[in-house]
Protein backbone atom coordinates (compact mmCIF):
# COMPACT_ATOMS: atom_id res chain seq x y z
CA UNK A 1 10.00 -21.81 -12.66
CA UNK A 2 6.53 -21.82 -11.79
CA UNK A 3 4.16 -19.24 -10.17
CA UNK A 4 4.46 -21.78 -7.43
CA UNK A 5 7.85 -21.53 -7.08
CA UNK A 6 7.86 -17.83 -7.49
CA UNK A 7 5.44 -17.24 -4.66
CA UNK A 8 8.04 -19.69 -2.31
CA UNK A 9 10.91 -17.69 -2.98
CA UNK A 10 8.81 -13.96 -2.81
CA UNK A 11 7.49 -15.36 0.50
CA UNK A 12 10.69 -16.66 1.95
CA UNK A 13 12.69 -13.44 0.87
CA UNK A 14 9.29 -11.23 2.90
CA UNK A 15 9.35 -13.69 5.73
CA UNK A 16 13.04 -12.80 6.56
CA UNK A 17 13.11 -9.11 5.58
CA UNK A 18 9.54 -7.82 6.84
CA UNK A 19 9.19 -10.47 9.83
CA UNK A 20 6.57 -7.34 11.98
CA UNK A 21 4.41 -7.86 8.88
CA UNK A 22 0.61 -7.78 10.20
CA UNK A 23 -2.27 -8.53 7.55
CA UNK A 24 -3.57 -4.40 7.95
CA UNK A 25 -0.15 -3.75 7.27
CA UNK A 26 0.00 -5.52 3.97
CA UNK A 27 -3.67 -4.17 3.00
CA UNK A 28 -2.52 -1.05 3.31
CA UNK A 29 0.86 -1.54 1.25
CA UNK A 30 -1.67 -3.88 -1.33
CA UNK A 31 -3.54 -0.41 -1.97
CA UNK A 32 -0.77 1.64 -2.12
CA UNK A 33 0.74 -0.71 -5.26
CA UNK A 34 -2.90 -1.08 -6.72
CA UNK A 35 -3.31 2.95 -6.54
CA UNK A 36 0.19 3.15 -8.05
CA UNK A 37 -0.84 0.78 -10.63
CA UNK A 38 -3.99 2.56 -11.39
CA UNK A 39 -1.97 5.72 -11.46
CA UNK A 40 0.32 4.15 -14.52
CA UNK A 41 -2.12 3.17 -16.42
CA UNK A 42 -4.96 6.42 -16.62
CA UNK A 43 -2.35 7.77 -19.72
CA UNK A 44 -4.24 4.54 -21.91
CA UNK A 45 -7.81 5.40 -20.83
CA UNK A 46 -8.73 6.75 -24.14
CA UNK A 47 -8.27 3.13 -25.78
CA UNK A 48 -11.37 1.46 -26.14
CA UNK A 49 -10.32 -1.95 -27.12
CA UNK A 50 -9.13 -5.01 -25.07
CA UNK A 51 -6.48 -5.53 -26.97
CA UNK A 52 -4.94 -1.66 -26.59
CA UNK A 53 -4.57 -2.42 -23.21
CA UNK A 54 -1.03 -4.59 -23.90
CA UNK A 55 0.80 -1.05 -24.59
CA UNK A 56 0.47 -0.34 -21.03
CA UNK A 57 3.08 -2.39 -19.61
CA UNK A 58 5.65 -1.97 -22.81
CA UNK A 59 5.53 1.75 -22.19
CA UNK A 60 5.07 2.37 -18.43
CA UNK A 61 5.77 0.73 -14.74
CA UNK A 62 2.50 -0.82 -14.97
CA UNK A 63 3.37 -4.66 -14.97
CA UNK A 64 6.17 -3.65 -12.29
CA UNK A 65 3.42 -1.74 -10.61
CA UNK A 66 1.34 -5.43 -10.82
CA UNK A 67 4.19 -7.24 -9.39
CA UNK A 68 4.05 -5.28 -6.71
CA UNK A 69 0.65 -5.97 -6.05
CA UNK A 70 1.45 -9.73 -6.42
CA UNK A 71 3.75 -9.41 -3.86
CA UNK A 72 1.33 -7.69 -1.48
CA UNK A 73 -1.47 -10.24 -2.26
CA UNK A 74 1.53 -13.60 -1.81
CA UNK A 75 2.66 -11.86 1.56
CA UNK A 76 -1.19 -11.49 3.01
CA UNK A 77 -2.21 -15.03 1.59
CA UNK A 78 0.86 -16.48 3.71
CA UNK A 79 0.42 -14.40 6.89
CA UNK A 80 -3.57 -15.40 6.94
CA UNK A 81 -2.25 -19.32 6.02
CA UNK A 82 -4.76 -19.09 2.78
CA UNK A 83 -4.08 -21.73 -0.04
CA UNK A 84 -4.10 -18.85 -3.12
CA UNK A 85 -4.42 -21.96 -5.33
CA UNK A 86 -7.42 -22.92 -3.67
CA UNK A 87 -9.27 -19.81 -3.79
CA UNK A 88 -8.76 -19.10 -6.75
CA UNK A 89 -9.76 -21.90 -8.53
CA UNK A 90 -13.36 -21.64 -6.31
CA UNK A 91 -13.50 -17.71 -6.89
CA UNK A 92 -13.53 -18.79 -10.69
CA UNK A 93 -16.06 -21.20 -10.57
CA UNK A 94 -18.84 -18.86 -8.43
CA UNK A 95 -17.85 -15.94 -11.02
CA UNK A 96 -18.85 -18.54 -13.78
CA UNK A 97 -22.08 -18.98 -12.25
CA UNK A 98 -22.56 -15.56 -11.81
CA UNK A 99 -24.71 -13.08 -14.31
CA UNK A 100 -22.37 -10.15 -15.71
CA UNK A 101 -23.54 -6.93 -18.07
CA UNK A 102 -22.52 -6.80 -21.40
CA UNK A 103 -20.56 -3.32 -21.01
CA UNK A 104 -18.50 -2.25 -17.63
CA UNK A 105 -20.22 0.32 -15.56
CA UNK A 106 -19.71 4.25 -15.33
CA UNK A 107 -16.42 3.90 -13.32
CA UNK A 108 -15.26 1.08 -15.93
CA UNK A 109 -16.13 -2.26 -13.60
CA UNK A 110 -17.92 -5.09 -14.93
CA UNK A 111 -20.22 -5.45 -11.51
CA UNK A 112 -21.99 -9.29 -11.23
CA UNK A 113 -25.56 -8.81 -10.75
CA UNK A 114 -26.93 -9.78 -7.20
């Protein structure tokens, strides 16, 4: 099954349980599952490798937390009519064009230059 096919069924199963959905609505639950999320994974923030980072979701909620987001961002991207697919593939190519520091910033973001 593809992500594709995923995003179908997530959508049709949101479409028929959550049919009052408004975009602000699903903002405001896509923060809630992103603080969540955030929440889960503080217990790692000692590890200072890339690679650490994989024993988050073996010994915590954080990929369900990430689903959850997923499910926030599929439900938005249908309400709004915006082809994910599409966006994301011309996100990537302006981030690859963009100039980005070596090490993340104080609160742990890599930030693009301007």
């Amino acid at each position: 099954m593809s992500i594709e096919d995923v995003q179908k069924e997530i959508v049709l199963w949101q479409s028929d349980n959550f049919p009052g959905s408004t975009l602000v609505g699903i903002c405001n639950h896509m923060i809630k599952e992103a603080k969540e999320a955030q929440s889960d994974s503080r217990w790692v923030e000692h590890y200072q490798k890339y690679e650490d980072c994989r024993l988050i979701a073996t010994e915590s909620e954080f990929a369900e937390e990430l689903a959850d987001v997923m499910f926030t961002v599929f439900h938005a991207a249908h309400l709004a009519g915006v082809d994910l697919e599409h966006e994301l593939r011309s996100k990537l190519a302006k981030n690859k064009l963009r100039t980005w520091p070596k090490e993340p910033g104080e609160d742990g973001c890599y930030h693009h230059e301007k």
